[in-house]
Structures are given as structure tokens and as C-alpha cells.
N, C-alpha and C. Protein backbone atom coordinates (compact mmCIF):
# COMPACT_ATOMS: atom_id res chain seq x y z
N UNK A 1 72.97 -80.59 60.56
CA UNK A 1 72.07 -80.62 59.43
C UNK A 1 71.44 -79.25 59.18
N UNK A 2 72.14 -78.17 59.62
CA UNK A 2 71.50 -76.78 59.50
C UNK A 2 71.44 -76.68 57.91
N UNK A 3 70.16 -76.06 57.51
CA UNK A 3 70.61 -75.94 55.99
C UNK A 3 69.81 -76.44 55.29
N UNK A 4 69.49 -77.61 55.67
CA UNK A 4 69.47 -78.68 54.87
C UNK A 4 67.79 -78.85 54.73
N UNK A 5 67.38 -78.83 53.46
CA UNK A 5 65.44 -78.61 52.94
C UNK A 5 65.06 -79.92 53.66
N UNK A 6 65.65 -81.48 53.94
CA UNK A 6 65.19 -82.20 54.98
C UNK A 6 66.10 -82.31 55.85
N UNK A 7 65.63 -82.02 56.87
CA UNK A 7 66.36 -82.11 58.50
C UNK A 7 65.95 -82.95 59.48
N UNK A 8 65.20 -83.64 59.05
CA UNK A 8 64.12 -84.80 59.72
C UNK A 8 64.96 -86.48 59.20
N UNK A 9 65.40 -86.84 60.56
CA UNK A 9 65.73 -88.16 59.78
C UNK A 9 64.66 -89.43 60.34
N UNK A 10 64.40 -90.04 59.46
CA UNK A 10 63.11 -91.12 59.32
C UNK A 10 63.95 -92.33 59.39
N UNK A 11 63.85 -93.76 60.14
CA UNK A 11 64.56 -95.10 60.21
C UNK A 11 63.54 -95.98 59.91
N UNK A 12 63.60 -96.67 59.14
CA UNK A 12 62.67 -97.85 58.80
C UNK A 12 63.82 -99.03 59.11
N UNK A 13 63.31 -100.48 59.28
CA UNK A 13 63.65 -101.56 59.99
C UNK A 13 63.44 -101.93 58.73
N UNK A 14 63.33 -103.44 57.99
CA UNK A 14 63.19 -104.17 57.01
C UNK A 14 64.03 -105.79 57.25
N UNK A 15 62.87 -106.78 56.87
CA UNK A 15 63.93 -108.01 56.65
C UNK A 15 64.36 -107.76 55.25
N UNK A 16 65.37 -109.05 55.26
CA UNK A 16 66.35 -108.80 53.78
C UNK A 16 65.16 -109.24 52.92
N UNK A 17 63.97 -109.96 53.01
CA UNK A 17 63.24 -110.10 51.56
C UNK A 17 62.86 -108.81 51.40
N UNK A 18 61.94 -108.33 52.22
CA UNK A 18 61.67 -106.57 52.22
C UNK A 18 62.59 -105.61 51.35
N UNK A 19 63.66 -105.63 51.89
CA UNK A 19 64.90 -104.97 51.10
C UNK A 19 64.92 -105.18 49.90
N UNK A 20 64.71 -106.64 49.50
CA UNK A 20 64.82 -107.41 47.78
C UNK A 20 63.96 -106.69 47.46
N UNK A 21 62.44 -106.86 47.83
CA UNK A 21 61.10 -106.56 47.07
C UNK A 21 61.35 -104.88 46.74
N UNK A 22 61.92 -104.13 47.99
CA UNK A 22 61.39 -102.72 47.87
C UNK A 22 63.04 -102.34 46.74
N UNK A 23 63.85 -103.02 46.34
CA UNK A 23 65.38 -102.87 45.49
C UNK A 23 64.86 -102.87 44.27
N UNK A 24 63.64 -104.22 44.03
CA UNK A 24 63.24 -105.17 43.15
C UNK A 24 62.27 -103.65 42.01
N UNK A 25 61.75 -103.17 43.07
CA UNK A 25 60.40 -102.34 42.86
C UNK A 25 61.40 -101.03 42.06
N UNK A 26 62.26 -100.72 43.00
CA UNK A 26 62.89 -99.48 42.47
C UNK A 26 63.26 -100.02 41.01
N UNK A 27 64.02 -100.69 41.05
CA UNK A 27 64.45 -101.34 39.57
C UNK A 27 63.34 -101.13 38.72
N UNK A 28 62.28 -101.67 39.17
CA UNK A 28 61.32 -101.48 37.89
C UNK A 28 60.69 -99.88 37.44
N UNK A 29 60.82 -99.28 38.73
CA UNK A 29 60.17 -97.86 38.50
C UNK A 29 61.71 -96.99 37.85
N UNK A 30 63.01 -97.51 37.91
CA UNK A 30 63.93 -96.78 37.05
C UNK A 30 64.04 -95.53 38.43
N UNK A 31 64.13 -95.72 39.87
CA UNK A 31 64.54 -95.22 40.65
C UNK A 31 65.81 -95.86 41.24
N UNK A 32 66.89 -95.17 41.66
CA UNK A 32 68.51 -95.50 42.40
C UNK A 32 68.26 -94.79 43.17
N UNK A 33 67.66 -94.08 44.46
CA UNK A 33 67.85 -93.33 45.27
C UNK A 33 66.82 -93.90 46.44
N UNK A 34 67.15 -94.51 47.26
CA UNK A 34 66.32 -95.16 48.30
C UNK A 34 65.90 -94.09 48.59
N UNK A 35 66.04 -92.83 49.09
CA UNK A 35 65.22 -92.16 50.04
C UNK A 35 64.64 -90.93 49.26
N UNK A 36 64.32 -91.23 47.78
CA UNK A 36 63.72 -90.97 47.17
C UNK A 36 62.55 -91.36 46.58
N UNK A 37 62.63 -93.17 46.49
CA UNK A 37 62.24 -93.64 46.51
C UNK A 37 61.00 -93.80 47.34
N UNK A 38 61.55 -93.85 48.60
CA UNK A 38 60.73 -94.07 49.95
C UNK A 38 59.50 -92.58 49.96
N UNK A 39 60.25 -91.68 50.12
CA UNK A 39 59.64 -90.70 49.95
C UNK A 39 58.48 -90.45 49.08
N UNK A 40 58.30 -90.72 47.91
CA UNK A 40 57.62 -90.62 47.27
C UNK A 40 56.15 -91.89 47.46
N UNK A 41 56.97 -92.93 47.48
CA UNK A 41 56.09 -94.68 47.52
C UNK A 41 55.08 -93.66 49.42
N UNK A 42 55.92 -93.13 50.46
CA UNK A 42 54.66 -93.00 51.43
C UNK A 42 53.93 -91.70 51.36
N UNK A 43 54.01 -90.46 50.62
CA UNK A 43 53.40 -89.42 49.78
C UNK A 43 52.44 -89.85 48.89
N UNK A 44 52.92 -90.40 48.14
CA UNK A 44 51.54 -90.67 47.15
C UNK A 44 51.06 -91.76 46.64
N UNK A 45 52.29 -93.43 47.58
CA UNK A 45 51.45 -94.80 47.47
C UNK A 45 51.65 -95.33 46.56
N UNK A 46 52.00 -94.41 45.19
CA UNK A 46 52.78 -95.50 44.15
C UNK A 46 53.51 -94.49 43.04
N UNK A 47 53.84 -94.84 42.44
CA UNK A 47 55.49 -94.30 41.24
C UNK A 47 55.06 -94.87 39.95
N UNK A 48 54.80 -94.07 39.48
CA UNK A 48 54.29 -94.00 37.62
C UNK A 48 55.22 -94.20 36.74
N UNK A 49 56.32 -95.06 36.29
CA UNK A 49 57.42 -94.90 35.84
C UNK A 49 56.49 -95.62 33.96
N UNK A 50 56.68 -94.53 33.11
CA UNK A 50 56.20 -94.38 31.39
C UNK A 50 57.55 -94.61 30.96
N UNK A 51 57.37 -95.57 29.99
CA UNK A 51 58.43 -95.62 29.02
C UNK A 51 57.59 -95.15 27.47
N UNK A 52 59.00 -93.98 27.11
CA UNK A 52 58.78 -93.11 26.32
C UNK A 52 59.37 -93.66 24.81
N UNK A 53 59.87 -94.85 25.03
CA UNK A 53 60.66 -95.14 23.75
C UNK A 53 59.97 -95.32 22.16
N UNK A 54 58.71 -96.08 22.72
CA UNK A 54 57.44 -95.66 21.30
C UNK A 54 57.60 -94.58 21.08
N UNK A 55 57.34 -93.46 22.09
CA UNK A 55 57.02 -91.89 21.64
C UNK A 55 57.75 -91.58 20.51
N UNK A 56 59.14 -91.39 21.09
CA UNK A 56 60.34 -91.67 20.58
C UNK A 56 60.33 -91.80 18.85
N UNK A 57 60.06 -93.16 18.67
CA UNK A 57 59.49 -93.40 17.49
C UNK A 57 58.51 -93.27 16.58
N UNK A 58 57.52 -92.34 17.36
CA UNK A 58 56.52 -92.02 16.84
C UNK A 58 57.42 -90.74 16.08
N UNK A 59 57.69 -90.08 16.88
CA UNK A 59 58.56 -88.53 16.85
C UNK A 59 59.10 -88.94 15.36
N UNK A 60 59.74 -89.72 15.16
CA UNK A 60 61.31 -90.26 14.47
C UNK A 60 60.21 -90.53 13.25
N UNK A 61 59.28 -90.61 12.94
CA UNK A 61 58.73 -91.34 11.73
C UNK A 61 57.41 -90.24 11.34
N UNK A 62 57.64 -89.56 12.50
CA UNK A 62 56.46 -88.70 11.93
C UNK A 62 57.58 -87.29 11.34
N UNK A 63 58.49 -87.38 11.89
CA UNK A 63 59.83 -86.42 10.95
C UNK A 63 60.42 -87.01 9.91
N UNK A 64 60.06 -88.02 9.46
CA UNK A 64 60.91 -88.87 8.18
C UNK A 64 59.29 -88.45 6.94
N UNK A 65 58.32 -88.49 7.45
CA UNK A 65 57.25 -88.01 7.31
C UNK A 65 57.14 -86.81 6.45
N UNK A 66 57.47 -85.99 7.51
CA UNK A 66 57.45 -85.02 6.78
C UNK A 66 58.31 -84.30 6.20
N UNK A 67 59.79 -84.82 6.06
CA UNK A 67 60.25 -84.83 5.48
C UNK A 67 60.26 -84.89 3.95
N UNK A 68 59.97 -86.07 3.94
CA UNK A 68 59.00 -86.72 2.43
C UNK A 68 58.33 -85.85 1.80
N UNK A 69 57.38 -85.72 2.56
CA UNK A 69 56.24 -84.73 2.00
C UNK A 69 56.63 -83.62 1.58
N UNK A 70 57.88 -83.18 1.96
CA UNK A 70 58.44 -81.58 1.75
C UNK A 70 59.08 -81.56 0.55
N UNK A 71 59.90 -82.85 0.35
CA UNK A 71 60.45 -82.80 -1.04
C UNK A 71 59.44 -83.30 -1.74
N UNK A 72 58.31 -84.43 -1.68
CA UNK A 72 57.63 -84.22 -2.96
C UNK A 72 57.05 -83.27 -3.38
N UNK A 73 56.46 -82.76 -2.31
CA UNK A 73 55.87 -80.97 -2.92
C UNK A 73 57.24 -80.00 -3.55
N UNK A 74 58.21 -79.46 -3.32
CA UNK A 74 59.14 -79.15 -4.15
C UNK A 74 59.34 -80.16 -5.17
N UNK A 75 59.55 -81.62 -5.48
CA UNK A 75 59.39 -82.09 -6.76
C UNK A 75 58.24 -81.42 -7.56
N UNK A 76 57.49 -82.10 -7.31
CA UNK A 76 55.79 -81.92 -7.52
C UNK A 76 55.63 -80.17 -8.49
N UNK A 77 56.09 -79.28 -7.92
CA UNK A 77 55.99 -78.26 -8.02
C UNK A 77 57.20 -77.92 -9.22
N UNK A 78 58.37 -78.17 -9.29
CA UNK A 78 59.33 -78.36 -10.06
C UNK A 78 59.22 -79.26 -11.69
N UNK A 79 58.59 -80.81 -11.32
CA UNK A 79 58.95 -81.44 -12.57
C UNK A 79 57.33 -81.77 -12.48
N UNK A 80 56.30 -82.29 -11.26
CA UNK A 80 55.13 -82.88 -11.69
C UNK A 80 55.33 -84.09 -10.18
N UNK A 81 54.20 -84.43 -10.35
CA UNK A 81 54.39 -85.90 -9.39
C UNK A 81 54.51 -86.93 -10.04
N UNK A 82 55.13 -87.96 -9.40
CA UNK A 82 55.33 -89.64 -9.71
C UNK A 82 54.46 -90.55 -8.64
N UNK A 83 54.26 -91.36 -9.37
CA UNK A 83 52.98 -92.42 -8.31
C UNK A 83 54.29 -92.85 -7.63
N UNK A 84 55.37 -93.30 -7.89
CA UNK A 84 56.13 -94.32 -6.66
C UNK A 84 56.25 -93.30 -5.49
N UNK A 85 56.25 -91.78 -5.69
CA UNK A 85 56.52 -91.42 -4.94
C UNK A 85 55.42 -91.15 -4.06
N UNK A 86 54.18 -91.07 -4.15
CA UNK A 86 53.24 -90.93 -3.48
C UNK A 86 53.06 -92.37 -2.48
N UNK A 87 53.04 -93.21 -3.35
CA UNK A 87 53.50 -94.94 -3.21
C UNK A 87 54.15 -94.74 -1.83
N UNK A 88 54.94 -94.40 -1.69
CA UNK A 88 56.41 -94.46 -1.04
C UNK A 88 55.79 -93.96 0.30
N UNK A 89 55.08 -92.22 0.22
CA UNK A 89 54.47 -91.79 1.59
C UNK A 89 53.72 -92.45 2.20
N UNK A 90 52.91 -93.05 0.76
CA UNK A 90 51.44 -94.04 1.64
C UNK A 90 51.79 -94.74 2.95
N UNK A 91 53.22 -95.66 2.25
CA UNK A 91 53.98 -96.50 3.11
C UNK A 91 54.21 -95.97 4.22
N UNK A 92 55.11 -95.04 4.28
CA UNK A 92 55.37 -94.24 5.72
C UNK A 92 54.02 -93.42 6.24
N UNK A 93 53.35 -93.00 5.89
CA UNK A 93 52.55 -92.72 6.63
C UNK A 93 51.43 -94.20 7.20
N UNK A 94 51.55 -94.93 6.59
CA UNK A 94 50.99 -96.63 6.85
C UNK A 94 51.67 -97.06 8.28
N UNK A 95 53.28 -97.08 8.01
CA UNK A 95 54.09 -97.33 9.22
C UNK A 95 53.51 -96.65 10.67
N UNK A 96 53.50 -94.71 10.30
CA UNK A 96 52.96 -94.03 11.25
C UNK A 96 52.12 -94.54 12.08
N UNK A 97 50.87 -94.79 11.51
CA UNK A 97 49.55 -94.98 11.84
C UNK A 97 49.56 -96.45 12.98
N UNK A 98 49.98 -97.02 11.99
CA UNK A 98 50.34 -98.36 13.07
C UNK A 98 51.01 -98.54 14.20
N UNK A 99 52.00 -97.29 14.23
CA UNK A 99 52.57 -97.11 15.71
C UNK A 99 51.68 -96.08 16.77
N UNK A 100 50.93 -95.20 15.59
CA UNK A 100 49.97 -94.71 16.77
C UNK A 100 48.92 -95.69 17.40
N UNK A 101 48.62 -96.31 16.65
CA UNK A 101 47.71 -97.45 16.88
C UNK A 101 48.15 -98.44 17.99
N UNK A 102 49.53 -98.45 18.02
CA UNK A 102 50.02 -99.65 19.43
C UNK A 102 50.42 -98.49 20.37
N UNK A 103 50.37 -97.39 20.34
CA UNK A 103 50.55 -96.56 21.34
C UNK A 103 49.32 -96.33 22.17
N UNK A 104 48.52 -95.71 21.33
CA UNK A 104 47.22 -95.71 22.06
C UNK A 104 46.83 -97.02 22.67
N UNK A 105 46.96 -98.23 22.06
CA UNK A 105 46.62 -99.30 22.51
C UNK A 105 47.07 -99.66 23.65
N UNK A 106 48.81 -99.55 24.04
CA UNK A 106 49.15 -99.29 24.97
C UNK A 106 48.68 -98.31 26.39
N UNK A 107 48.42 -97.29 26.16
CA UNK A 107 47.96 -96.57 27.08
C UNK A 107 46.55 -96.58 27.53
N UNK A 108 45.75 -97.06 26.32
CA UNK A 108 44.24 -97.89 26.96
C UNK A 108 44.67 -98.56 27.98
N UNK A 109 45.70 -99.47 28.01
CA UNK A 109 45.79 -100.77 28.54
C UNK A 109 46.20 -100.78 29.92
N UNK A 110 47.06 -99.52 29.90
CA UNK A 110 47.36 -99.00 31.64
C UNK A 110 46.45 -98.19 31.97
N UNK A 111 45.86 -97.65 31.36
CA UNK A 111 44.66 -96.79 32.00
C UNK A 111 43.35 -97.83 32.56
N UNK A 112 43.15 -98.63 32.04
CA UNK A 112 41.92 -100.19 32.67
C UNK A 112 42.87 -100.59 33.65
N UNK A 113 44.32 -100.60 34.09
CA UNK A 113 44.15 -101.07 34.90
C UNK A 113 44.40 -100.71 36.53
């Protein structure tokens, strides 16, 4: 094991429910590497695993966003504005808001607990 950043080998014992629970756990934290796993769960006691897929969508709608906004101002500036089209941002920016709104809501919700 010359070389090697761990050179220390560690043996833990486990019954097979043990095994389930601590397989069970990785699964949920989106870890495949038992001794990565392990490592981390007796370092710092627990594994923060965020799902980013709202973000995601926040990202995705706040670029459709402004998108919008870019061509109505080149309309706007070109022929004049149209209410549907303002209409139209209200909407998407309506959509926006409401996903910031379950985002934050979300992250209140792990932060209480």
C-alpha cells in the first residue's frame, strides 16, 4: 500500500439488517462508494445530499425570462409595444416567482429541521 493517501485499513463487523439500513442510507444520500460513505457518516455524523432539480428550473425559466424581455425591448424599440406581449411576461415572470416561492419554502423546511 506504499503510495497510497489512505494506508490505514479500518474493519467494521455488521449484521445483514445493518448492512440494509447503512445500503438503504447510501441510496438516499446518492452515495455508491461504501468507504466513502463510511468515511464521511464517522467525520462529520451525517451527509447533506440537496437536490438541485428546482434550481435547475428556476435557472431554465428565469432564461426563458429573459429572453422575452430582450425581444420585447428590441420590438418595443422597433415597432412600439403590444399588451399581449407584456401579458405574456407577466405570465412567465408569475411562473418564476412561484417557483422561487416553493424553493425557498423548501429550504425553510430543511433548515427547521
Amino acid at each position: 500500500m506504499k503510495g497510497r493517501r489512505r494506508d490505514i485499513h479500518l474493519h467494521v463487523m455488521v449484521t445483514a439488517e445493518e448492512l440494509a439500513g447503512i445500503r438503504e442510507h447510501m441510496d438516499e444520500a446518492g452515495i455508491t462508494n461504501a468507504g466513502a460513505y463510511m468515511r464521511k457518516m464517522a467525520l462529520n455524523g451525517y451527509i447533506l445530499h440537496v437536490d438541485l432539480s428546482p434550481v435547475k428550473e428556476l435557472v431554465s425559466l428565469q432564461r426563458r425570462c429573459a429572453n422575452n424581455l430582450n425581444q420585447v425591448a428590441v420590438h418595443a424599440n422597433m415597432y412600439g409595444i403590444y399588451p399581449e406581449e407584456i401579458a405574456g411576461l407577466q405570465r412567465d415572470y408569475e411562473k418564476l416567482w412561484e417557483q422561487v416561492s416553493n424553493v425557498l419554502k423548501e429550504l425553510s423546511e430543511l433548515v427547521a429541521k
